[in-house]
Every structure is written in C-alpha cells, then in structure tokens.
N, C-alpha and C. Protein backbone atom coordinates (compact mmCIF):
# COMPACT_ATOMS: atom_id res chain seq x y z
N UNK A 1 0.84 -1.17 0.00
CA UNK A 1 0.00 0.00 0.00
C UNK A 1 0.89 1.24 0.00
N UNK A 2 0.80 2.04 -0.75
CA UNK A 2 1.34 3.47 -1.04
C UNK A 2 0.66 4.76 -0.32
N UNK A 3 2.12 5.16 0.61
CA UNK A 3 1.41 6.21 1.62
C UNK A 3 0.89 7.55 0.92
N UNK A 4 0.13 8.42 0.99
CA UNK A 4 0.01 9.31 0.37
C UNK A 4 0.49 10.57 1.72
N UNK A 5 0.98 11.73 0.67
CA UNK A 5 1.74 12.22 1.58
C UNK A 5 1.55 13.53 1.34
N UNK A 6 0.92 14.76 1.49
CA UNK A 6 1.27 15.94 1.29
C UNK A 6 2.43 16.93 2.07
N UNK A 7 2.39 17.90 1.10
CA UNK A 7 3.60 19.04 1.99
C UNK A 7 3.17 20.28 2.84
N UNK A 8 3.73 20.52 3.81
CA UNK A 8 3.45 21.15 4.69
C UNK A 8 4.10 22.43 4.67
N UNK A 9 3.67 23.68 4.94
CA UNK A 9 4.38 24.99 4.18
C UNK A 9 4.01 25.98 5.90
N UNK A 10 5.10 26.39 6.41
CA UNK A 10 4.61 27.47 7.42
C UNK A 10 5.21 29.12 7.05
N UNK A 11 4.59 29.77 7.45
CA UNK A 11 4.85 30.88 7.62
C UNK A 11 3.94 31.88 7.93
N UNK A 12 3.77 32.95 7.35
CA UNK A 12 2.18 34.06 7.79
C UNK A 12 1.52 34.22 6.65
N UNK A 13 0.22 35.03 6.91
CA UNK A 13 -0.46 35.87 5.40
C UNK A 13 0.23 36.96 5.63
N UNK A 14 0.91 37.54 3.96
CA UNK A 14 1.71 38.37 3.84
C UNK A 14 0.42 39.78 3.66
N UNK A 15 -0.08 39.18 2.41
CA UNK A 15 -1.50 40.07 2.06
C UNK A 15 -2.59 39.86 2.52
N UNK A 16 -3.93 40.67 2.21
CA UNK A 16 -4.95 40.39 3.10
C UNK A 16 -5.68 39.59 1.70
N UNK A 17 -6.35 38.42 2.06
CA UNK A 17 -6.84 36.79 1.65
C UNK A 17 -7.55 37.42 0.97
N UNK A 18 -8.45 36.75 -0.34
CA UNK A 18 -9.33 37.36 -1.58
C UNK A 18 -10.09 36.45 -1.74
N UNK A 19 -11.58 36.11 -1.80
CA UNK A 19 -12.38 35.18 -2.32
C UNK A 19 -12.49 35.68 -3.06
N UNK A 20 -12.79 35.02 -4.30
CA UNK A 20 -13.42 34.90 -5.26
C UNK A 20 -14.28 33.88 -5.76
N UNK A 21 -15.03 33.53 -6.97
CA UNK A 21 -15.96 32.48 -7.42
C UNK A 21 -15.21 32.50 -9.07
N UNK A 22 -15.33 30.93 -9.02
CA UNK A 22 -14.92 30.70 -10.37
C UNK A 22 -16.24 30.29 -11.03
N UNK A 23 -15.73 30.71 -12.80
CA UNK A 23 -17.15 30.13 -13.29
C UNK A 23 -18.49 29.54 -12.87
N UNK A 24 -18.07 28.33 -12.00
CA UNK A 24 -18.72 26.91 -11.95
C UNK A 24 -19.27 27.40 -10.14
N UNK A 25 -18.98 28.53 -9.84
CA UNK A 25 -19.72 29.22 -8.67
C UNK A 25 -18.97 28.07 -7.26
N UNK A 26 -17.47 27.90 -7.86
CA UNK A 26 -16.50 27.29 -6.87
C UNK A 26 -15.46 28.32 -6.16
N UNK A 27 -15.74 28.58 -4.70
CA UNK A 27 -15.13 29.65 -4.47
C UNK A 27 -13.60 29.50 -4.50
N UNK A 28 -12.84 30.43 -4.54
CA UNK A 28 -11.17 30.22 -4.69
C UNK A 28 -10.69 31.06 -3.83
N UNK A 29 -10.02 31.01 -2.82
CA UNK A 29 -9.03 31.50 -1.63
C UNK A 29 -7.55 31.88 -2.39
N UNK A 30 -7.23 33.26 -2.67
CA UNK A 30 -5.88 33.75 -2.58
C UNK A 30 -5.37 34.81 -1.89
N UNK A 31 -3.95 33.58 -1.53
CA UNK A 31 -3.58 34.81 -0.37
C UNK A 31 -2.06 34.29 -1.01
N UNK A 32 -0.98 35.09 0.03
CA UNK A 32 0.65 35.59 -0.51
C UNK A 32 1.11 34.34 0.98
N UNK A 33 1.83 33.77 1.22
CA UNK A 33 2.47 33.34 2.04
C UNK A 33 3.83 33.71 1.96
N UNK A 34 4.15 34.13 3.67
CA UNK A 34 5.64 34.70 3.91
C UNK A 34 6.36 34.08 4.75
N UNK A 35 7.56 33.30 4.06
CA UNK A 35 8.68 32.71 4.35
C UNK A 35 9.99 33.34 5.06
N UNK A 36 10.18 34.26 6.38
CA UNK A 36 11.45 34.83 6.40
C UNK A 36 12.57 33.85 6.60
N UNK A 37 13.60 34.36 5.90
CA UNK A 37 14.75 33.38 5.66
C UNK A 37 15.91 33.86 7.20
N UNK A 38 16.53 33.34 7.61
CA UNK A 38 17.48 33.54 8.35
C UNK A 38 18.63 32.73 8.73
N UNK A 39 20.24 33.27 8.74
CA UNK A 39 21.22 32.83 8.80
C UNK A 39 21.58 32.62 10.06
N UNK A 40 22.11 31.05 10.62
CA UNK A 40 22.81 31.40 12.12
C UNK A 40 24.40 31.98 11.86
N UNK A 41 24.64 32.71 13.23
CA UNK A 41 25.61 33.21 13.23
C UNK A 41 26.47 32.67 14.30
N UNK A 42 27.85 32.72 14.35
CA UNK A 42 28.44 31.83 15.02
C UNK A 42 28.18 32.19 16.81
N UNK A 43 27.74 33.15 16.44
CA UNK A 43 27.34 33.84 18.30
C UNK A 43 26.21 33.37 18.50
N UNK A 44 25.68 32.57 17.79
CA UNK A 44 24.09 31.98 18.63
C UNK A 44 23.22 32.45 17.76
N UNK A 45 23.13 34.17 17.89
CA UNK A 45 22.33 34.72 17.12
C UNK A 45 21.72 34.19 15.63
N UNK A 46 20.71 35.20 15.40
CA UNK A 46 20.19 35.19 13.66
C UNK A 46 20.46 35.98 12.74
N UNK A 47 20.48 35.95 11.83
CA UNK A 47 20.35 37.58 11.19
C UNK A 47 19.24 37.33 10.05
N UNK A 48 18.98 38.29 9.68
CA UNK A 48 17.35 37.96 8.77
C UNK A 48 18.19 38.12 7.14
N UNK A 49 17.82 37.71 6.47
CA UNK A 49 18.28 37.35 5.41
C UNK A 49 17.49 38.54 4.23
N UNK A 50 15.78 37.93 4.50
CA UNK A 50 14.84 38.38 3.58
C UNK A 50 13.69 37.42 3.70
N UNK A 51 12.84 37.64 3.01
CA UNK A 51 11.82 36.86 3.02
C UNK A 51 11.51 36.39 1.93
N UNK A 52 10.73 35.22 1.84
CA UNK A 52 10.11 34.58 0.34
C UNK A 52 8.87 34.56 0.00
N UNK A 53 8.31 34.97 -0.98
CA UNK A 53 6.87 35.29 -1.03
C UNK A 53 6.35 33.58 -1.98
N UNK A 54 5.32 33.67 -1.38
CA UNK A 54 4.36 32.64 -2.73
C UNK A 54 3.15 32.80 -2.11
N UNK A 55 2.74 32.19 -3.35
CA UNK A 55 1.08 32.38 -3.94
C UNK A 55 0.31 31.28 -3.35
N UNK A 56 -0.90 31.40 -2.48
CA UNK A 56 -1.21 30.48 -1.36
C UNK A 56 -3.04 30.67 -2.10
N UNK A 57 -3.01 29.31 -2.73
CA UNK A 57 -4.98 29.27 -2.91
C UNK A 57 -5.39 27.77 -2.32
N UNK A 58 -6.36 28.06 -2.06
CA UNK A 58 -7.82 27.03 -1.63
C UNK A 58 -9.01 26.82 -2.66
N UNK A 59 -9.54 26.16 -2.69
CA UNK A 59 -10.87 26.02 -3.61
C UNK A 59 -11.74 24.93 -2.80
N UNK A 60 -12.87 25.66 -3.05
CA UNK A 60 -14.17 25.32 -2.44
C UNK A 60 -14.25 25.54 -1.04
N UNK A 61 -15.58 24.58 -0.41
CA UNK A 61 -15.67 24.88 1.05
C UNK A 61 -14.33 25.32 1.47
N UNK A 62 -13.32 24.90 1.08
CA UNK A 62 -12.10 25.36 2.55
C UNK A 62 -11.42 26.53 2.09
N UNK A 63 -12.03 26.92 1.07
CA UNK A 63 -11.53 28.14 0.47
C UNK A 63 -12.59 29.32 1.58
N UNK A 64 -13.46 29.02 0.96
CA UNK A 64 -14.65 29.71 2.08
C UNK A 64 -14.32 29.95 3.70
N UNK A 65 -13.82 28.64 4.27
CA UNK A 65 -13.47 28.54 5.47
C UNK A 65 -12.27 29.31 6.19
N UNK A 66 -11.65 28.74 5.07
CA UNK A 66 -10.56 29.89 5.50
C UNK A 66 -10.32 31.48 5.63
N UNK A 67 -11.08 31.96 4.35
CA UNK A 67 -11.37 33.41 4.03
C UNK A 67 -12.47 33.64 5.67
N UNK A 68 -13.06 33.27 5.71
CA UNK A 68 -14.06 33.73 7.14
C UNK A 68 -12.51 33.48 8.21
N UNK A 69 -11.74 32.73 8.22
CA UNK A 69 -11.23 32.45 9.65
C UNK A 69 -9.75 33.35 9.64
N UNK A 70 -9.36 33.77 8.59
CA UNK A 70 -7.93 34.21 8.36
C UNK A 70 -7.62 35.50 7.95
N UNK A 71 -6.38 36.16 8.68
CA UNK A 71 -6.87 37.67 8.16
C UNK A 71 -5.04 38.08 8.14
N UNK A 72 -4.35 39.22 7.35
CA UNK A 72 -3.16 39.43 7.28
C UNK A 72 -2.81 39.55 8.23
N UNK A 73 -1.54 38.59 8.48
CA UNK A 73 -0.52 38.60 9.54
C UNK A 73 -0.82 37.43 10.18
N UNK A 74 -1.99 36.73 10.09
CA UNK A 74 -1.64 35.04 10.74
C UNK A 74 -0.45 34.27 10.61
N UNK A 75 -0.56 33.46 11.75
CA UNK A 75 0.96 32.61 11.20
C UNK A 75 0.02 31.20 10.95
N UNK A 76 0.43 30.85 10.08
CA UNK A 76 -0.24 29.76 9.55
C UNK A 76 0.51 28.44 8.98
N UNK A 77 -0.22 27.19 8.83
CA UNK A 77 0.22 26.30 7.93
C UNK A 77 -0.82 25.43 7.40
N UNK A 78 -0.07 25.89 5.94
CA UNK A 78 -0.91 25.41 5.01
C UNK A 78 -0.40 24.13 4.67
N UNK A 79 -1.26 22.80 4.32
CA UNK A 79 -1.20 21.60 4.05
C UNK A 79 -1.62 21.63 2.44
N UNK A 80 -0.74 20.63 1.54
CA UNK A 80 -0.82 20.72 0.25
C UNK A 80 0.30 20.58 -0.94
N UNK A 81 -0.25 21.18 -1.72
CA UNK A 81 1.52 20.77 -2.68
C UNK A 81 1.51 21.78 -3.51
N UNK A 82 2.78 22.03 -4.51
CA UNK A 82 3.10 23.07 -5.40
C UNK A 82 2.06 22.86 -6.78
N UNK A 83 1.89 23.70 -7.49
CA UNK A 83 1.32 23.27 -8.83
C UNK A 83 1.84 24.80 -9.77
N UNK A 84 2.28 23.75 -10.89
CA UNK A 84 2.63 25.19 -12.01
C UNK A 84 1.45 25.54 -12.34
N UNK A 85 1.01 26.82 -12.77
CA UNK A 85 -0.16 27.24 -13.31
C UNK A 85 0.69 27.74 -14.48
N UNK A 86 0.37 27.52 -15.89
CA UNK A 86 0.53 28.18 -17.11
C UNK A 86 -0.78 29.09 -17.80
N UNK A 87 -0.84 30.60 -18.34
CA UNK A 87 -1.57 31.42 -18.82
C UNK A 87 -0.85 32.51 -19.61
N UNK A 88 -2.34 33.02 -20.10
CA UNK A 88 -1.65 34.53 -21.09
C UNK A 88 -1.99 35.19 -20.07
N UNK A 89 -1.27 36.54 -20.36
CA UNK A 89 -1.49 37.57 -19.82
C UNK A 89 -0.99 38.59 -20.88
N UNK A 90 -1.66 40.07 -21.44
CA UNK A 90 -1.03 40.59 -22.19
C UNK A 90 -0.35 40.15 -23.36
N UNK A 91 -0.86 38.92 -24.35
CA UNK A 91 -0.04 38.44 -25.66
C UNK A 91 0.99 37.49 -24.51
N UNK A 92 1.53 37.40 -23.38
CA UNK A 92 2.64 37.16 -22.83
C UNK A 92 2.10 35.74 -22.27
N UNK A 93 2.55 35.15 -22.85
CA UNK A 93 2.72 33.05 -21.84
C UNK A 93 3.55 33.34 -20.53
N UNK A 94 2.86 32.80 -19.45
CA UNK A 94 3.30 33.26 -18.26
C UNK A 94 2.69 31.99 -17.51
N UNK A 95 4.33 31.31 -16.56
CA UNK A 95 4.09 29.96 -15.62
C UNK A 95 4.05 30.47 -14.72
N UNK A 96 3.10 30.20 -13.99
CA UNK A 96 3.56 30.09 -12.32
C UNK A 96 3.37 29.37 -11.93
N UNK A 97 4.34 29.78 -10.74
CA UNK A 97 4.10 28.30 -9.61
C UNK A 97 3.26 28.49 -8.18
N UNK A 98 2.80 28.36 -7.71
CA UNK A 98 1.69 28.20 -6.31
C UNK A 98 1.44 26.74 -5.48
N UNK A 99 1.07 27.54 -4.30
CA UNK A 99 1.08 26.46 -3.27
C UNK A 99 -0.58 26.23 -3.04
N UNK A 100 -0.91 25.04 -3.87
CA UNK A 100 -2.38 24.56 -3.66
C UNK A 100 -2.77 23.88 -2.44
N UNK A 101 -3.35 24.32 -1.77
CA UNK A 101 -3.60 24.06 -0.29
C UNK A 101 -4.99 23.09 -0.27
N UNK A 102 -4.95 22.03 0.43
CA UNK A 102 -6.73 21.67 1.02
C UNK A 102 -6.43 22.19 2.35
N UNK A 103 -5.86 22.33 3.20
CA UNK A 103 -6.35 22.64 4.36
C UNK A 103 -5.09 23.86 4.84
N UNK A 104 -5.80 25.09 5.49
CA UNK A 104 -4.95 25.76 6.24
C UNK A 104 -5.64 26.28 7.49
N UNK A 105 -4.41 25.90 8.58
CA UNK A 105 -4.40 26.14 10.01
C UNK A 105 -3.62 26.98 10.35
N UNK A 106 -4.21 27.53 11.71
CA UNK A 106 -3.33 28.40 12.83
C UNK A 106 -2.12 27.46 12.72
N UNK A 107 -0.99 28.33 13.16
CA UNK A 107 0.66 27.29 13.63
C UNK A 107 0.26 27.61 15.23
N UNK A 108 -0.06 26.57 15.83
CA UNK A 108 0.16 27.01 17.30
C UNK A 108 1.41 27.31 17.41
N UNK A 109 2.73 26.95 16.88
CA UNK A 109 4.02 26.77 17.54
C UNK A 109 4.64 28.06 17.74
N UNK A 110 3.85 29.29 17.10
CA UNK A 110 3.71 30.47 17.07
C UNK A 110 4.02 31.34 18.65
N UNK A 111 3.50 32.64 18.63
CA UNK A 111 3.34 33.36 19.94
C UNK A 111 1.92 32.88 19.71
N UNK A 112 1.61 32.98 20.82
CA UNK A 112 0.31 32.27 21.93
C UNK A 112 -1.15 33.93 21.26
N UNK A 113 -2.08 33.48 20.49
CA UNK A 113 -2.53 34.27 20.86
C UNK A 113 -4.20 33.54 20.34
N UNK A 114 -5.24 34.09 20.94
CA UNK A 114 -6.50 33.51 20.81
C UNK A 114 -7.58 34.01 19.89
N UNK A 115 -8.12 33.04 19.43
CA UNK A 115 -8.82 32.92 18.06
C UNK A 115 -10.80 33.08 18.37
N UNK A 116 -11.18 34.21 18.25
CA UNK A 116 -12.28 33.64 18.17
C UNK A 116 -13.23 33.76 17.33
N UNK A 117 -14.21 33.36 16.64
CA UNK A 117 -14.86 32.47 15.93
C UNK A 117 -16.73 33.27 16.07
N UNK A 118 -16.97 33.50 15.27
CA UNK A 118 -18.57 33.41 15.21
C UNK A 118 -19.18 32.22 14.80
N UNK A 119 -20.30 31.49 15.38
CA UNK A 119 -21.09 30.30 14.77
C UNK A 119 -20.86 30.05 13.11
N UNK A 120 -20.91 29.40 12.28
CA UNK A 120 -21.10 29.15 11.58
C UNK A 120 -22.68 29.10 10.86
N UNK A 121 -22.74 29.36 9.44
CA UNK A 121 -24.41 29.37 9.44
C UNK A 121 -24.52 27.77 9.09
N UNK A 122 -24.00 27.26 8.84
CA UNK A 122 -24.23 25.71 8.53
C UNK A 122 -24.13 25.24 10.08
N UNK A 123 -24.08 25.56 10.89
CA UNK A 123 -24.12 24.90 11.91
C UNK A 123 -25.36 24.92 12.77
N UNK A 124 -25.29 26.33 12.34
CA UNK A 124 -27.05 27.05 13.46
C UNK A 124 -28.14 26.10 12.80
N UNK A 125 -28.05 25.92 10.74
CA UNK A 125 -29.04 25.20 10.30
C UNK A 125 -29.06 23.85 10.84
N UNK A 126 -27.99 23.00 10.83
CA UNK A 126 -27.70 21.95 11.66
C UNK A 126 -28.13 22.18 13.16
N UNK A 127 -27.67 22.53 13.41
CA UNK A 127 -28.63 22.96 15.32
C UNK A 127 -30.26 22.91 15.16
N UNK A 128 -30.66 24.06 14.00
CA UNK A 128 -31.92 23.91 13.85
C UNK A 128 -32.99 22.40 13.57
N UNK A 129 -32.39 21.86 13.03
CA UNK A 129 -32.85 20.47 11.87
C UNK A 129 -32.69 19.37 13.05
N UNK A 130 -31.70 18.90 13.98
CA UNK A 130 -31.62 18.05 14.75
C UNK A 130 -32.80 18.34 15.89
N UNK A 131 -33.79 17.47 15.97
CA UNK A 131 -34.84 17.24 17.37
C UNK A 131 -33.87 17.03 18.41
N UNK A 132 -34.44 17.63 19.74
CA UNK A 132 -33.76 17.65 20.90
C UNK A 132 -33.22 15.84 21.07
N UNK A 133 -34.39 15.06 20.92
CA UNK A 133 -33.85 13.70 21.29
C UNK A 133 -33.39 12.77 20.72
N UNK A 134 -32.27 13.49 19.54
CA UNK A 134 -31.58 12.75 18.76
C UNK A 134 -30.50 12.34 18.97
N UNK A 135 -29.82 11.19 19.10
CA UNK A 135 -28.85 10.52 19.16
C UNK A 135 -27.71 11.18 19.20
N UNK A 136 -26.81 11.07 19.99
CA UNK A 136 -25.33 12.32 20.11
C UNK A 136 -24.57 11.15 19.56
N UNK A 137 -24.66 10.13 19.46
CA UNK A 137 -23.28 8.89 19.44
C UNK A 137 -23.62 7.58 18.35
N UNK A 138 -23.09 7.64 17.15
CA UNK A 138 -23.53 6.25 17.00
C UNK A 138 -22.28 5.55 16.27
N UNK A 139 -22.63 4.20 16.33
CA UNK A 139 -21.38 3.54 15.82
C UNK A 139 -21.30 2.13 14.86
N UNK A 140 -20.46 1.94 14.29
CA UNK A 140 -20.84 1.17 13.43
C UNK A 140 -20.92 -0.75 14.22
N UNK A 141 -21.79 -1.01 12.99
CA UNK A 141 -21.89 -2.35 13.41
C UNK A 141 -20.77 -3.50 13.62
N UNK A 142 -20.64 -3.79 14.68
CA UNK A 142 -19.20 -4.66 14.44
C UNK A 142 -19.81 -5.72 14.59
N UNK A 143 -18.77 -6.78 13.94
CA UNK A 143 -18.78 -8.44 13.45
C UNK A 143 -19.18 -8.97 14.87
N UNK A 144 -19.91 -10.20 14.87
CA UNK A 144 -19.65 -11.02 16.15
C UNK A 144 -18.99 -11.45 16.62
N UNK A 145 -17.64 -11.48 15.79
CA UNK A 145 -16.53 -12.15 16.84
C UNK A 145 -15.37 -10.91 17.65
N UNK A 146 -15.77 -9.78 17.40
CA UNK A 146 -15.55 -8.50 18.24
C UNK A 146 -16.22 -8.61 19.17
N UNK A 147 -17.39 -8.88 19.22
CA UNK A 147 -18.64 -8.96 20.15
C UNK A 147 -18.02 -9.62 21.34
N UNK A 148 -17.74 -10.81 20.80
CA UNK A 148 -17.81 -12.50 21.61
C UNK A 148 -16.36 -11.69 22.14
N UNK A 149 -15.37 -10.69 22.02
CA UNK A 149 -13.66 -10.26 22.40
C UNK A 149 -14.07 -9.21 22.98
N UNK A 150 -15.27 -8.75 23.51
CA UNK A 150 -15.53 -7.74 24.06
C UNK A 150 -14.85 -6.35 23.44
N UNK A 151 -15.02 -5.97 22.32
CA UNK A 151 -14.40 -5.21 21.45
C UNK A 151 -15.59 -4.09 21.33
C-alpha cells in the first residue's frame, strides 16, 4: 500500500486573503504566504536574510473557510503541494508556480494568541434540523466475533 503524503508549508499571510468564485460558482481562496529566511551566526544569534513570497490558494468549502477564519498577519500552515499554473497575460505566456492548499491552520508553535470564531451558518441550520432527542453517538456495526472479544 502506497502512503500518500502531502507538503506542509509554514509561515504568515503576507496580504490580506481574496475570495473569489470561479465560473462553476466554486469559491477560490488567494492569499501571498511569507517565508522569512534567516542565517545562524556563530554567536548563537540570527540575522534575517529576507523573506520569500508565494502564492497560497484554496478552492471550495475550505476556500470559504478559511477566508471567514484568516486575516493578514496570521501565522499559519498550510497543508498541500506546489502546482505550475501556465496562462496569457497581455499576448505574454506566463508559468507560475503556487502552493495549492486543502487545508490551512493556525501554527500554534507560534506566539500564543487567541482565536475567536462566530457560529457558523451551517451549523445554526444543523442545530436547527436536529430534534432535541436525537442521538449524540452512534457507531458502526461490528462483526460477532468483536462482540464474543468484548471489542
């Protein structure tokens, strides 16, 4: 079996995040991710080098998700992989490269600071739709010989 493996990218939002909708009314998350580079020095110290910019999108729900949860200057990490994008622009053929994300998170490993959150509207409708005496827990059916192993 072949592990599947994505790449993991930290740093902050450099710019402030952009939804947009593509054609097909699929929303698209772009934002700048910032890489500062730094050299050790033989005294312990750092010295800052510069920073590296790239091009940080989402599509669909977590594009959405993120744009509500993320705002310039988070420190973040985004889960995902590189992808060339090739286009015109101006008569001009133009590659780029970007970091296609499914999922981006807070970096806790960060300075400590707290996040908070308004309800979600998919959730309130979900709150709404569930009867008070509906089931909080359920689980799947296991075999009888889990049963008979107290499993």
């Amino acid at each position: 079996m072949e592990l599947r493996t994505k790449t993991a990218l930290t740093g902050y939002l450099s710019r402030t995040p952009q939804l947009k909708r593509l054609p097909d009314g699929l929303g698209l998350f772009i934002g700048q991710l910032g890489q500062k580079q730094y050299r050790d020095e033989a005294d312990g110290s750092l010295t800052l080098l510069g920073t590296n910019y790239i091009k940080l999108v989402l599509l669909g729900e977590n594009a959405e998700e993120a744009f509500a949860d993320f705002v310039e200057g988070d420190d973040v990490v985004a889960i995902g992989g590189f992808k060339t994008r090739s286009y015109e622009h101006r008569a001009q053929k133009v590659e780029e490269r970007e970091f296609q994300a499914v999922k981006l998170l807070f970096d806790t490993t960060r300075a400590r600071y707290q996040v908070e959150r308004k309800p979600r509207r998919r959730m309130e409708v979900a709150r709404e739709q569930l009867p008070i005496s509906a089931a909080v827990e359920s689980r799947a059916a296991q075999p009888a010989s889990a049963q008979a192993l107290g499993r």
